[in-house]
Protein backbone atom coordinates (compact mmCIF):
# COMPACT_ATOMS: atom_id res chain seq x y z
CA UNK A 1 -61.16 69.25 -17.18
CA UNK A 2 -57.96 66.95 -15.59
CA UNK A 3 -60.31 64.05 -16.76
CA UNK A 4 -59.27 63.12 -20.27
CA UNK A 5 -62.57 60.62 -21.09
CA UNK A 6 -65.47 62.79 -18.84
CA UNK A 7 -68.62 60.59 -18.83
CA UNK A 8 -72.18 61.85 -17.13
CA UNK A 9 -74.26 59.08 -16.80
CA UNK A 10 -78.25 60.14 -15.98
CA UNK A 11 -81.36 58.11 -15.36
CA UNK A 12 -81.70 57.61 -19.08
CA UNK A 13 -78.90 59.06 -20.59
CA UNK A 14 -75.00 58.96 -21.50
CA UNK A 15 -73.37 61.72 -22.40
CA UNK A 16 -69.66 60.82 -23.50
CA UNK A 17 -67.45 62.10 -26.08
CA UNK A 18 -67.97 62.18 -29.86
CA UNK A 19 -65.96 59.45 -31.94
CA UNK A 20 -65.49 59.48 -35.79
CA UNK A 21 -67.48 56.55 -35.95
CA UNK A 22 -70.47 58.91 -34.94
CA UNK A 23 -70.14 60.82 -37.51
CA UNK A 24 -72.70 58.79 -40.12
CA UNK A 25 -75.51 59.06 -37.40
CA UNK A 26 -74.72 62.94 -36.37
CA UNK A 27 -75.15 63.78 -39.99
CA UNK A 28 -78.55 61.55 -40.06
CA UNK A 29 -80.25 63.50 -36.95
CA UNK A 30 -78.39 67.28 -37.12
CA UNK A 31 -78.89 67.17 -41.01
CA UNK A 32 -82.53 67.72 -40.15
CA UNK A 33 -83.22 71.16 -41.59
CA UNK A 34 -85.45 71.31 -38.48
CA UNK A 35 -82.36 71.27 -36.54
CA UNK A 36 -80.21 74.09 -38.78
CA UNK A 37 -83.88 76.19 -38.60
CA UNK A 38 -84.30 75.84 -34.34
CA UNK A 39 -80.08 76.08 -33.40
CA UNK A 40 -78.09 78.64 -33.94
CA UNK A 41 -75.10 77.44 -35.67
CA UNK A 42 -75.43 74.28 -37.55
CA UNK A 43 -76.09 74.85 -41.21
CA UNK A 44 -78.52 73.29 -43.69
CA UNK A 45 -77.43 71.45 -45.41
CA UNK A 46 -75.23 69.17 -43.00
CA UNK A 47 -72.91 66.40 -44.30
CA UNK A 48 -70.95 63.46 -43.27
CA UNK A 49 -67.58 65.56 -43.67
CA UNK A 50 -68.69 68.25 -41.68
CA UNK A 51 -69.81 66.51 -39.13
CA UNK A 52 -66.18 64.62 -39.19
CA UNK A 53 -64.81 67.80 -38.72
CA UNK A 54 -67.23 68.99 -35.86
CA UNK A 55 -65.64 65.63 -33.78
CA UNK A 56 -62.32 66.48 -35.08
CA UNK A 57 -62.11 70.35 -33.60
CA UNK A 58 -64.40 69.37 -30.50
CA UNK A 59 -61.49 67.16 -29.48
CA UNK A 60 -58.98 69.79 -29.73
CA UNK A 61 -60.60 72.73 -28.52
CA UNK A 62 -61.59 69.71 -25.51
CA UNK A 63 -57.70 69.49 -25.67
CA UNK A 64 -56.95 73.19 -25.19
CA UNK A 65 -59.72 73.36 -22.07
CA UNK A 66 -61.85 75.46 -24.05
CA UNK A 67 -64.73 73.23 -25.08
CA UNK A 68 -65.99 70.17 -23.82
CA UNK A 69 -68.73 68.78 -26.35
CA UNK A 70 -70.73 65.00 -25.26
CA UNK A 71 -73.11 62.93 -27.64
CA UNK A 72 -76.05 62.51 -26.19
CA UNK A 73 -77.23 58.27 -26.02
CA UNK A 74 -79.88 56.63 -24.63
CA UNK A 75 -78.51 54.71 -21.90
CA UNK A 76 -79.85 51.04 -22.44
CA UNK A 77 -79.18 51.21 -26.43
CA UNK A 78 -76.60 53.55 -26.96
CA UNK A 79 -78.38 54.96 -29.53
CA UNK A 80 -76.98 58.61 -30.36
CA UNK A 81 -79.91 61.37 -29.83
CA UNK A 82 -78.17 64.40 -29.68
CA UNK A 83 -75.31 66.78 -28.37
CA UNK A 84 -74.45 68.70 -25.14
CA UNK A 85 -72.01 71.06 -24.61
CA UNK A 86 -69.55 73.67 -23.24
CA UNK A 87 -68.48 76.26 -25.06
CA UNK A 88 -66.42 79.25 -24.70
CA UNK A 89 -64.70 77.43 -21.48
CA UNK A 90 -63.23 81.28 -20.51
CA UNK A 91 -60.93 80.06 -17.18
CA UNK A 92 -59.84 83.70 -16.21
CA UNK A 93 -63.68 84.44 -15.52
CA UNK A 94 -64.70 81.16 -14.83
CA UNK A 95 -67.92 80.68 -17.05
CA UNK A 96 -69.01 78.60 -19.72
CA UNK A 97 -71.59 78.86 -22.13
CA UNK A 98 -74.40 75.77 -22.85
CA UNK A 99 -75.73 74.57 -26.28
CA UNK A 100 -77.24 71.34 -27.47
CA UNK A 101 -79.04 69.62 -30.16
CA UNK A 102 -81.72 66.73 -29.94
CA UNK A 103 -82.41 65.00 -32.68
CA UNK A 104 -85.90 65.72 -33.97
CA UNK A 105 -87.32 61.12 -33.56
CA UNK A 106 -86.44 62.73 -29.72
CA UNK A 107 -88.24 65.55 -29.13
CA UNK A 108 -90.46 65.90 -26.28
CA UNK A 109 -89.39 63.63 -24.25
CA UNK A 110 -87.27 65.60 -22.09
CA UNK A 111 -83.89 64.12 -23.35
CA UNK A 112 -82.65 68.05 -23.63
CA UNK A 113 -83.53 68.91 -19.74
CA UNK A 114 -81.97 66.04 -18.49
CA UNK A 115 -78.59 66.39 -20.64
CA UNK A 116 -78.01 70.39 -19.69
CA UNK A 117 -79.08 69.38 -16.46
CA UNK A 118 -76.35 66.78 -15.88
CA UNK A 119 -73.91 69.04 -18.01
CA UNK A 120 -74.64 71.91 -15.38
CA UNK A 121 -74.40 69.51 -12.26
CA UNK A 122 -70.48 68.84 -13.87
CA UNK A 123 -70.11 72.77 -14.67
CA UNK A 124 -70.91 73.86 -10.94
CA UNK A 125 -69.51 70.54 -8.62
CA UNK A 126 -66.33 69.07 -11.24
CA UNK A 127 -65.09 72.31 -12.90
CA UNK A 128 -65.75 74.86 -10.16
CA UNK A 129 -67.58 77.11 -12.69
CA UNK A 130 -68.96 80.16 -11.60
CA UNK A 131 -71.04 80.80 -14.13
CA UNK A 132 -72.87 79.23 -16.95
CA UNK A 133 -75.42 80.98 -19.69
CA UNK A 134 -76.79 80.12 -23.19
CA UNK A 135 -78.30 81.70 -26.35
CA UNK A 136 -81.56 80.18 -28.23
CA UNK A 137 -83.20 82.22 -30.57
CA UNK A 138 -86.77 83.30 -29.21
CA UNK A 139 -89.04 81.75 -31.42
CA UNK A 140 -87.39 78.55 -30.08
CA UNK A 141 -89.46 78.64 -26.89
CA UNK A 142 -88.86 74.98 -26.41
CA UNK A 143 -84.68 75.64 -25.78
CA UNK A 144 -85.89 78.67 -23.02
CA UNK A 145 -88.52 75.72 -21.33
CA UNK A 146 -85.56 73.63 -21.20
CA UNK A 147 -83.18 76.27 -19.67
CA UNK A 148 -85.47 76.98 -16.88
CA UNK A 149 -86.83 73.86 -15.60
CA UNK A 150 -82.62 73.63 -15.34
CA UNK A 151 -83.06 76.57 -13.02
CA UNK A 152 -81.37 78.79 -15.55
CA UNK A 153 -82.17 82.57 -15.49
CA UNK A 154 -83.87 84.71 -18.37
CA UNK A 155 -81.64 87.27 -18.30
CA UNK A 156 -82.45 89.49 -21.66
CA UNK A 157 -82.48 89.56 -25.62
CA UNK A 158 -80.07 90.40 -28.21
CA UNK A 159 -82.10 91.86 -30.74
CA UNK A 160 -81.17 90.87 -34.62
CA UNK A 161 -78.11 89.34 -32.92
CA UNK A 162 -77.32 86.85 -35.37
CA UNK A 163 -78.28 86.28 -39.14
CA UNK A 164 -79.80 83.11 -39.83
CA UNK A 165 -81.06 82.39 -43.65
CA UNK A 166 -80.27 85.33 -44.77
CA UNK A 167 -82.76 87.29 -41.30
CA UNK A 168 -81.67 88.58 -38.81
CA UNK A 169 -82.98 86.96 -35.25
CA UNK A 170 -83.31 87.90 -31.78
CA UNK A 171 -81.52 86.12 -29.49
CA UNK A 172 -82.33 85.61 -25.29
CA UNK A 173 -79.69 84.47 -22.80
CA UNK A 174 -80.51 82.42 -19.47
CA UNK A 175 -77.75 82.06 -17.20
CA UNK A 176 -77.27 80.35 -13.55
CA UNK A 177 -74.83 81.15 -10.95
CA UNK A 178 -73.14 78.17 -8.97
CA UNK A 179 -74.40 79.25 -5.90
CA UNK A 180 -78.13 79.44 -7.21
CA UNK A 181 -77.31 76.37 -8.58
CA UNK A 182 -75.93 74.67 -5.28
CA UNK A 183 -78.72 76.21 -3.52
CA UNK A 184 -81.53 74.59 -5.44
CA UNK A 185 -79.94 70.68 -5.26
């Protein structure tokens, strides 16, 4: 993570870092209580401050290598759809672990593939990671569709592994290797 501005650019996409000027149309799309409902960690309801805060922690945790968070935008318009990230950026093991958000105006249009799949690509061939997995809870089969067509691995569930409105959830994990990864394209 040497580079202090990382930018992935895709067919479609670019994924760059959050700004506080963001923050009005993060709240707009992740206070969606579709999005709080299908992720697990953004609460319902979202607001403006909080999502000022989000930008404001992503950038330091970016600063202490430990996360490294990008907005989502169409390419052409620049129009903010969602967020991709690394989390949990654990150097001594070299892994990372994956989450995102689409905003739901987005969905099904394969904006989620194509952002972990670019964030991935940077994981394996820019920061030498040697491993990457994620969490989606598994009545979110959407997030596991997206995992594999990224070549991602089921590799289990964590039953009731996290309390979400008040339930407890299951919770599956994919994960990739760089060498399956580097094998594959």
């Amino acid at each position: 993570m040497d580079d202090p501005e990382p930018e992935l650019l895709t067919r479609r996409l670019h994924l760059r870092l959050p700004r506080q000027e963001d923050a009005h149309e993060i709240t707009r799309l992740a206070g969606d209580p579709e999005i709080s409902a299908n992720t697990l960690e953004i609460p319902y309801p979202y607001n403006e401050r909080m999502a000022r805060d989000w930008i404001s922690e992503v950038d330091q945790k970016r600063d202490q290598r430990s996360e490294l968070v990008f907005i989502i935008a169409n390419r052409t318009s620049g129009e903010i759809i969602g967020a991709v990230g690394l989390m949990s950026l654990d150097q001594e093991h070299s892994r990372g672990k994956i989450g995102y958000w689409i905003g739901r105006p987005f969905w099904n249009r394969g904006y989620a593939t194509e952002a972990v799949c670019a964030v991935l690509d940077y994981s394996f061939r820019v920061l030498n990671l040697r491993r990457v997995y994620a969490f989606y809870l598994t009545r979110n089969k959407a997030s596991g569709r997206v995992m594999d067509k990224c070549g991602m691995r089921y590799e289990g569930v964590l039953r009731q592994h996290i309390k979400k409105n008040g339930n407890f959830e299951d919770v599956a994990i994919h994960g990739i290797l760089r060498e399956e990864y580097l094998s594959n394209g």
